[in-house]
Protein backbone atom coordinates (compact mmCIF):
# COMPACT_ATOMS: atom_id res chain seq x y z
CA UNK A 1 0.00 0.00 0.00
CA UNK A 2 1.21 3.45 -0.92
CA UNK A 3 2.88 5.54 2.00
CA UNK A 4 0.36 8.00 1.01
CA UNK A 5 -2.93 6.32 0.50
CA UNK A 6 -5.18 7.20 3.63
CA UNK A 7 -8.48 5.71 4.29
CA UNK A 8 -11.46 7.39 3.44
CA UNK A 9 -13.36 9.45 6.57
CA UNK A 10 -16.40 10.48 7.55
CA UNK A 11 -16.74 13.94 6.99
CA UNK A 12 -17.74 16.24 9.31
CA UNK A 13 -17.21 20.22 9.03
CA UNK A 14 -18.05 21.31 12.15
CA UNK A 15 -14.73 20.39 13.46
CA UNK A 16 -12.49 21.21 10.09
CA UNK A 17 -14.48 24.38 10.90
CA UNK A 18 -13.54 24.56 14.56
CA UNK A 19 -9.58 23.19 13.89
CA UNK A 20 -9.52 26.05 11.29
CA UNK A 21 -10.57 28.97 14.26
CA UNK A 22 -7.78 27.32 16.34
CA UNK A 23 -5.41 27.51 13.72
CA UNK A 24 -1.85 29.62 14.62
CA UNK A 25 -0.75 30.48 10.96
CA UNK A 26 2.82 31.74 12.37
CA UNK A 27 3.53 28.37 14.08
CA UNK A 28 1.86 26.31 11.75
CA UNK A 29 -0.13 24.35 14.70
CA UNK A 30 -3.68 23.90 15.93
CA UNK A 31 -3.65 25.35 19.03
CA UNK A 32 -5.80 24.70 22.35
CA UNK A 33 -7.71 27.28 23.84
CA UNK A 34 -5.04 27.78 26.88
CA UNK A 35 -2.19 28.21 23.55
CA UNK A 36 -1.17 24.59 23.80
CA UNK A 37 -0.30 22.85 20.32
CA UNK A 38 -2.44 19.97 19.45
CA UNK A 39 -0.87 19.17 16.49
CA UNK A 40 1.53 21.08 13.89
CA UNK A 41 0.68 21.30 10.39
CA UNK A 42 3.88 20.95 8.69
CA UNK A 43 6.32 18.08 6.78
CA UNK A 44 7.88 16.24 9.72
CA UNK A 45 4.49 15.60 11.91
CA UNK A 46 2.94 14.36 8.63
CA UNK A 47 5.56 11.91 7.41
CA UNK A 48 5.77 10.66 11.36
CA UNK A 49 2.59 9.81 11.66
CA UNK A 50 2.80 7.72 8.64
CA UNK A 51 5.97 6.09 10.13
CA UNK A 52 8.18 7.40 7.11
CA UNK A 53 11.82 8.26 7.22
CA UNK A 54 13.03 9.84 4.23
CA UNK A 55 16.26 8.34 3.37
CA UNK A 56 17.73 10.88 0.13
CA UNK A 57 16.49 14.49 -0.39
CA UNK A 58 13.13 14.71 -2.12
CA UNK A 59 12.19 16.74 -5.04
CA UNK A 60 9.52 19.49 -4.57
CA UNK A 61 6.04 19.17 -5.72
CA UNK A 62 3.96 21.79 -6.72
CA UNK A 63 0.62 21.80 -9.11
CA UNK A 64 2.24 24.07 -11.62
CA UNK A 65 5.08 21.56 -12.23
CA UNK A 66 2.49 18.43 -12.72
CA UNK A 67 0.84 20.91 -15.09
CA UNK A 68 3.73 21.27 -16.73
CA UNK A 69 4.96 17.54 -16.92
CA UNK A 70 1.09 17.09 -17.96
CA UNK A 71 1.54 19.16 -21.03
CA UNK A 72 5.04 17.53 -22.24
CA UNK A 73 3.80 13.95 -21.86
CA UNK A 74 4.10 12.06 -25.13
CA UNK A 75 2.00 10.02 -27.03
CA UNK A 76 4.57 7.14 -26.84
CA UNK A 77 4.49 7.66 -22.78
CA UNK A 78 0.69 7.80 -22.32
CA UNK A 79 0.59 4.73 -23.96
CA UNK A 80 3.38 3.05 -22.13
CA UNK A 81 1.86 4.17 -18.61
CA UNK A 82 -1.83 3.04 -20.03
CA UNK A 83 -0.41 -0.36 -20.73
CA UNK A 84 1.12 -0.62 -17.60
CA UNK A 85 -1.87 0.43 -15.51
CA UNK A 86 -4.95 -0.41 -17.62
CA UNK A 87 -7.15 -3.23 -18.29
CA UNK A 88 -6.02 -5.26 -21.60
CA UNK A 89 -8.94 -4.70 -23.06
CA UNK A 90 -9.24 -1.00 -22.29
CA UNK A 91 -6.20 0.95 -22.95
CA UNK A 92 -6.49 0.37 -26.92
CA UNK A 93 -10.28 1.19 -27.04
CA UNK A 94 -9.90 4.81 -25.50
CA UNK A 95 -8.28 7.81 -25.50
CA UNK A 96 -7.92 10.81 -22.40
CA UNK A 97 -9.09 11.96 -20.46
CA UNK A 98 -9.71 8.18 -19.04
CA UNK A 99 -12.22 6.95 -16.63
CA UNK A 100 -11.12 5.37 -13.36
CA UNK A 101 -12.98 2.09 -13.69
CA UNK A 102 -10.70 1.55 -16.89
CA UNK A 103 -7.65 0.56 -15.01
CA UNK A 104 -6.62 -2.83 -12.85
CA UNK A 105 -6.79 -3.18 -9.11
CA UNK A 106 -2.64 -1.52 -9.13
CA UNK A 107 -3.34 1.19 -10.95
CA UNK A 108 -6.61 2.42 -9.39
CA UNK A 109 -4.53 2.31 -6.28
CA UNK A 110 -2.06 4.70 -7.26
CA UNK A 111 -4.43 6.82 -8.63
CA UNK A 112 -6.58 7.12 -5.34
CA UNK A 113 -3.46 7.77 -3.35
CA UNK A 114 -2.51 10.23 -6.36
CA UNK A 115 -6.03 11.99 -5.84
CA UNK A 116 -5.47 11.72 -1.78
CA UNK A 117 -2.26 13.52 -2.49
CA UNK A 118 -3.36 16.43 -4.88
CA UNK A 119 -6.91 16.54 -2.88
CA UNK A 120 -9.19 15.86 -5.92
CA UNK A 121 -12.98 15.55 -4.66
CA UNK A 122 -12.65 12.48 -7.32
CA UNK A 123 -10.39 10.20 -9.08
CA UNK A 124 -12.94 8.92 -11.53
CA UNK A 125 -11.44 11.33 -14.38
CA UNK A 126 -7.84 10.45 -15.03
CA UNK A 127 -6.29 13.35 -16.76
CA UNK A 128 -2.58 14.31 -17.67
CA UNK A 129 -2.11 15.61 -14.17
CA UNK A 130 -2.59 11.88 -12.82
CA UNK A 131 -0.94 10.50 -15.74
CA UNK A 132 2.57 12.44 -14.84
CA UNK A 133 2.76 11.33 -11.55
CA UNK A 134 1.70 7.78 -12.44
CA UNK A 135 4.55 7.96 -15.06
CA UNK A 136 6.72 7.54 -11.64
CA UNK A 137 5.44 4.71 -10.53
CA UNK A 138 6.02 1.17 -12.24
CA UNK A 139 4.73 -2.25 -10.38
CA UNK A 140 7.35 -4.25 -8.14
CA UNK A 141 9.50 -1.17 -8.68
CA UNK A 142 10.33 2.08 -6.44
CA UNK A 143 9.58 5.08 -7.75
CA UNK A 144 11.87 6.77 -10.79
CA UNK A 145 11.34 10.14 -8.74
CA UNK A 146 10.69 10.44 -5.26
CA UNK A 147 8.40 13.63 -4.39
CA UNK A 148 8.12 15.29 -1.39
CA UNK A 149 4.61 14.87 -1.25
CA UNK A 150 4.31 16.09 3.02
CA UNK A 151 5.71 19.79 2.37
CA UNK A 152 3.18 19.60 -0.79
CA UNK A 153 0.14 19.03 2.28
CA UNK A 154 1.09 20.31 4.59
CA UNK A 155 1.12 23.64 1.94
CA UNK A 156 -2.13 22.72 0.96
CA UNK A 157 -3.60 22.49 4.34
CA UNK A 158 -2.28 25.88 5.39
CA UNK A 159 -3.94 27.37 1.91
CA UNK A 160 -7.44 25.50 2.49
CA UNK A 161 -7.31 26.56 6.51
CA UNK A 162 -6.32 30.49 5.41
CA UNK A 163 -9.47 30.65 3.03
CA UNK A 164 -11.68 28.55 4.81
CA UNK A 165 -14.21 31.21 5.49
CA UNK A 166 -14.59 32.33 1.90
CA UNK A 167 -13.89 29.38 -0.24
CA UNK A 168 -15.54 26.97 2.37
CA UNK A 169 -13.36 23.99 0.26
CA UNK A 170 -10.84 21.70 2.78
CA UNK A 171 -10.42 18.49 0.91
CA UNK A 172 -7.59 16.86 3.72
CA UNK A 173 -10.05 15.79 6.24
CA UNK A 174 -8.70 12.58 6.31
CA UNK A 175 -5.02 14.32 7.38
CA UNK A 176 -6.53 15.99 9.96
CA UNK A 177 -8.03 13.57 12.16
CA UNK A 178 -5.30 11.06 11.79
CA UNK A 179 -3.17 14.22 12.87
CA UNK A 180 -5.71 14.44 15.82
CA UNK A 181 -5.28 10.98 16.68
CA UNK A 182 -1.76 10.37 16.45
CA UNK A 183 -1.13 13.60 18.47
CA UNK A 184 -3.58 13.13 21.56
CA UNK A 185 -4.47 9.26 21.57
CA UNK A 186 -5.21 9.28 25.19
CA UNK A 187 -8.01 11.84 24.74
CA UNK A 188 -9.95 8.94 22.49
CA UNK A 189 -11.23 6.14 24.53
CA UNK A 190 -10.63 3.60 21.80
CA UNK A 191 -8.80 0.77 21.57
CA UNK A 192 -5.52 1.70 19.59
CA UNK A 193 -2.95 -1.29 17.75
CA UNK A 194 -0.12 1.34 17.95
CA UNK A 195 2.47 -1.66 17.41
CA UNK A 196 2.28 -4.44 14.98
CA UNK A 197 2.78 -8.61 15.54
CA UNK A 198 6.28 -8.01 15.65
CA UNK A 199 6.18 -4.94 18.10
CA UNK A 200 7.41 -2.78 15.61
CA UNK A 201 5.18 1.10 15.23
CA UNK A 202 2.53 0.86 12.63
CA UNK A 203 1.63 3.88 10.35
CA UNK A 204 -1.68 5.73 12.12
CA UNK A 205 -3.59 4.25 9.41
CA UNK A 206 -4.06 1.25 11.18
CA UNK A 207 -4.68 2.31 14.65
CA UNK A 208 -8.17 2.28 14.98
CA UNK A 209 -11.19 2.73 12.24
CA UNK A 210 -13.11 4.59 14.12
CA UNK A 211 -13.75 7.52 11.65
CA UNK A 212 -12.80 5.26 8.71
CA UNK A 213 -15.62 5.14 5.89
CA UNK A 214 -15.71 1.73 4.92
CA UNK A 215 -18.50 -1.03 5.38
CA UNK A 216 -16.84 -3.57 7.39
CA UNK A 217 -15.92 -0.92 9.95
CA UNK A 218 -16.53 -2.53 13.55
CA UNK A 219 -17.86 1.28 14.48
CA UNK A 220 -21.38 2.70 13.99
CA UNK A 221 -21.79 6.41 12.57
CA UNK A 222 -22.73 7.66 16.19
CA UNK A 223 -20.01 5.98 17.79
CA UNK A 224 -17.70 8.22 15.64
CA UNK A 225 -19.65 10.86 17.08
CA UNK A 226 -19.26 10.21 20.68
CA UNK A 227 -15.62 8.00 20.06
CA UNK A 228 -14.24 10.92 18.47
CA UNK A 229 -15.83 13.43 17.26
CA UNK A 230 -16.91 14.72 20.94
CA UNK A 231 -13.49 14.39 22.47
CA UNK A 232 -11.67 16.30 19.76
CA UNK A 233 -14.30 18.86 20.42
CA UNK A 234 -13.46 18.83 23.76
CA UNK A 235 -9.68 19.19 22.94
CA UNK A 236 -10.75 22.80 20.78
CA UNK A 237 -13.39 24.14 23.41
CA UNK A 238 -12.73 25.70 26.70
CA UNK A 239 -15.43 23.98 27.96
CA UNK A 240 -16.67 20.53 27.07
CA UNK A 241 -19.92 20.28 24.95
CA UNK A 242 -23.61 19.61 26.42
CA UNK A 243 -25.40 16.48 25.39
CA UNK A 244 -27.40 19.07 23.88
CA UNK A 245 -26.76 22.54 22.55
CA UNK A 246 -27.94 25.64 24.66
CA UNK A 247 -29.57 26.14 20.59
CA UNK A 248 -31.14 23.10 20.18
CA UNK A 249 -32.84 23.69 23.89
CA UNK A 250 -34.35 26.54 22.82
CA UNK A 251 -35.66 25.31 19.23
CA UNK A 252 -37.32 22.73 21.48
CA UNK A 253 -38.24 25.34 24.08
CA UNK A 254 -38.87 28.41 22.74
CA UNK A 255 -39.94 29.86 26.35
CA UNK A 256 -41.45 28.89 29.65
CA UNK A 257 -45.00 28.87 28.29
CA UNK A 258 -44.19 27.71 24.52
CA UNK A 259 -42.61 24.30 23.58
CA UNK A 260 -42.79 21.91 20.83
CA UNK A 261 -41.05 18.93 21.91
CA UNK A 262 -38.79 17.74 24.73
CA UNK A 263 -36.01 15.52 24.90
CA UNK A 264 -34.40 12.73 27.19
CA UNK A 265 -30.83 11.64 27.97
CA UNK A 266 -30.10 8.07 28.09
CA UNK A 267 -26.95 6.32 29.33
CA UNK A 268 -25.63 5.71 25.92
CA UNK A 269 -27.88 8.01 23.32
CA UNK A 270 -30.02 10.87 23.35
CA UNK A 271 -34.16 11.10 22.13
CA UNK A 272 -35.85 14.11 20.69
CA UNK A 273 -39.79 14.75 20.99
CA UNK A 274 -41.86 16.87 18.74
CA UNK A 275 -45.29 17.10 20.21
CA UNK A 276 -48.41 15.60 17.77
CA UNK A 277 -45.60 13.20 16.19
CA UNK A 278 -46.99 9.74 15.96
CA UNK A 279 -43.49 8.27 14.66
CA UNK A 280 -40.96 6.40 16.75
CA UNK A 281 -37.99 8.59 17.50
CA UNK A 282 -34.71 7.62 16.38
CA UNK A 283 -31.77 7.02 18.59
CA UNK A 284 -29.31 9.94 18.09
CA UNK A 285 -25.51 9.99 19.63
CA UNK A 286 -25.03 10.96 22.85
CA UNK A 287 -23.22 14.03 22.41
CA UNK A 288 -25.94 14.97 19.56
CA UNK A 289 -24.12 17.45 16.47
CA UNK A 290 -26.58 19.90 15.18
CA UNK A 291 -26.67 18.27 11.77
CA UNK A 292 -28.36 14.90 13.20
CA UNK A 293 -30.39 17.24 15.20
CA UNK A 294 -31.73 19.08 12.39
CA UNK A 295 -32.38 15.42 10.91
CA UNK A 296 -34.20 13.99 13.25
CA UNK A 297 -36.23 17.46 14.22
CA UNK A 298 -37.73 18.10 10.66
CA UNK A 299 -38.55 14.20 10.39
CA UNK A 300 -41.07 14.50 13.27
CA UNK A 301 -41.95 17.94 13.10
CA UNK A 302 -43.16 17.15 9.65
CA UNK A 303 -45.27 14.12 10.47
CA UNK A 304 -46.43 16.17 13.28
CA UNK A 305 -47.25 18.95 10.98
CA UNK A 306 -48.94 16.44 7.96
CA UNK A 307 -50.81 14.91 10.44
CA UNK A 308 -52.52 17.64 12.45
CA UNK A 309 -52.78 20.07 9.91
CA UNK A 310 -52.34 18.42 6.35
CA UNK A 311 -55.28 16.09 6.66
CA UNK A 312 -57.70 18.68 8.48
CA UNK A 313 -57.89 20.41 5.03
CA UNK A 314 -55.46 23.07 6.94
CA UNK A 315 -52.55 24.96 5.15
CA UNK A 316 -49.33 23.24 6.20
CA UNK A 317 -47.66 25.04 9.16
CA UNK A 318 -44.19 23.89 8.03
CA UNK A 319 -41.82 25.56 5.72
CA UNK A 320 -38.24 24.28 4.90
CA UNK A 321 -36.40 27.17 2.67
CA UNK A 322 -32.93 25.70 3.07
CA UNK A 323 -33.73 22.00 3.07
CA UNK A 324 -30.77 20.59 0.60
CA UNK A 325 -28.12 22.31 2.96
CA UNK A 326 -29.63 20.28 5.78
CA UNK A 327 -30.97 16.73 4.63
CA UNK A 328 -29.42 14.84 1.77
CA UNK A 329 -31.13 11.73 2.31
CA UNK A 330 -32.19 9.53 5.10
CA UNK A 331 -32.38 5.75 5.37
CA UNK A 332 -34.23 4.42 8.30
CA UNK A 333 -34.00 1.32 10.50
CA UNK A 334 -36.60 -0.29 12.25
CA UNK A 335 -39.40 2.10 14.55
CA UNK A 336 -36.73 3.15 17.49
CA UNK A 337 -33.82 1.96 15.96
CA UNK A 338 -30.78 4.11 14.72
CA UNK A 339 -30.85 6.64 11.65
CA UNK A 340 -28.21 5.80 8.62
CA UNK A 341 -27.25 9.19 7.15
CA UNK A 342 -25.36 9.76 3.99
CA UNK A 343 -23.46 12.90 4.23
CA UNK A 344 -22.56 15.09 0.85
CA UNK A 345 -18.80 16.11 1.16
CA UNK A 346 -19.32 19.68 1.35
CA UNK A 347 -19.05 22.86 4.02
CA UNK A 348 -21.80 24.08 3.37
């Protein structure tokens, strides 16, 4: 497996958002509130974490010099990389830009650690960009040129943290919660395999999938939430969290004399009541983020609202201006069992 090549995460902005307010650009380093680093953003912490020692000077890495390498690439060396990398019965049929599914199991590896590197929102289009840095690689071989692809992040990071606010792009999520985890493990209370069979130090990849986005993960979506999402909150706030948001309180409990719903802590996960809702409430995490809230409070509101008001011939009370920006799609389990959400990769 490529050096390189992180596991996809699940992505959530809130705390790229709250990493980026903590964010010291003169030291390079997320900071604590007390002016503590959490974690630098720079060459060295990135390359440790992925236990790599550079052993000969690398060669810098910058988009305009892929562009350029891009633009020089010959006929003759497109095809010799596409015959390397591609399916037999692909690489003669088409021409570029080509398509990811195209290439064998090698080749789509190097191009997602390629589009990990770079931080493409996709590797399904494989253009001349990819193409020159593929040109470096060659199966059961090292690589002809050896970038230094942690100075080319860590650059990248600083960029994406400085416009945050007015771009709202950060496509190195992954990076920063390995960062968060190799950094403060003891402020996750997971189980961590820091050390391989042989007692040797393993790369952070392989510590714990936790926040990893992949179907055989042993973790649930809301355990990420209250595994590690919640304590690396906790880590960026002077003061830890509630269960429940001061703001989602008062949605709930608009005053003294006016509420529409209530809600009820449980040892392990947190319920939300909208009054006039006939539908089983989902579990939500324990330490509930506003997104799930939002979820979970326009689900029953709106039954709530269909119900009492819908069917009496009465104009619908309920009004959702912004409701792509909140809920992309929800799957549900079972009356009372747990919500599935599919998140869009945005920061919006």
């Amino acid at each position: 497996m490529p050096i390189y090549y992180l596991p996809s995460v699940n992505v959530f902005p809130d705390l790229i958002h709250q990493c980026c307010a903590n964010y010291e650009p003169s030291q390079r380093a997320v900071m604590d509130p007390s002016g503590n680093v959490i974690f630098h953003i720079t060459p060295q912490p990135i390359n440790e974490m992925l236990h790599f020692k550079p052993t000969q000077p690398l060669v810098p890495l910058s988009m305009k010099h892929l562009l350029d390498q891009g633009s020089k690439l010959s006929s003759a060396e497109i095809d010799r990389i596409a015959k390397m990398f591609m399916q037999p019965n692909c690489y003669s049929r088409y021409t570029l830009p080509y398509h990811h599914a195209w290439f064998d199991e090698p080749g789509r590896l190097v191009i997602d650690m390629i589009s990990y590197i770079l931080g493409f929102r996709t590797s399904e289009i494989v253009d001349e960009t990819v193409l020159a840095l593929m040109s470096m690689f060659a199966p059961g071989h090292p690589p002809a040129v050896k970038y230094d692809y942690a100075t080319f992040i860590a650059r990248k990071i600083h960029e994406q943290f400085m416009n945050l606010d007015r771009e709202r792009v950060f496509k190195y999520t992954s990076y920063i919660y390995h960062l968060l985890l190799y950094y403060q493990p003891d402020s996750f209370p997971v189980s961590l395999k820091k050390l391989d069979a042989k007692g040797e130090r393993r790369s952070v990849i392989f510590w714990t999938s936790v926040f990893h986005q992949v179907h055989s993960s042993p973790y649930t979506y809301y355990e990420f939430i209250d595994l590690f999402i919640y304590p690396a909150t906790c880590l960026l706030s002077t003061t830890p969290p509630a269960r429940l948001s001061a703001e989602m309180q008062k949605i709930l409990r608009l005053s003294k004399e006016y509420s529409i719903g209530n809600w009820y802590f449980y040892q392990n996960h947190t319920v939300i009541r909208i009054y006039g809702c006939e539908l089983a409430p989902y579990r939500l995490p324990k330490y509930v983020p506003m997104r799930l809230f939002a979820l979970e409070y326009y689900r029953q509101f709106n039954n709530s609202n269909l119900t009492h008001f819908y069917g009496a011939r009465k104009k619908a009370q309920l009004k959702i201006r912004h409701q792509r920006a909140l809920l992309y799609l929800i799957k549900g389990k079972k009356p009372g069992g747990k919500l599935t959400v599919f998140w869009e990769s945005n920061l919006n």
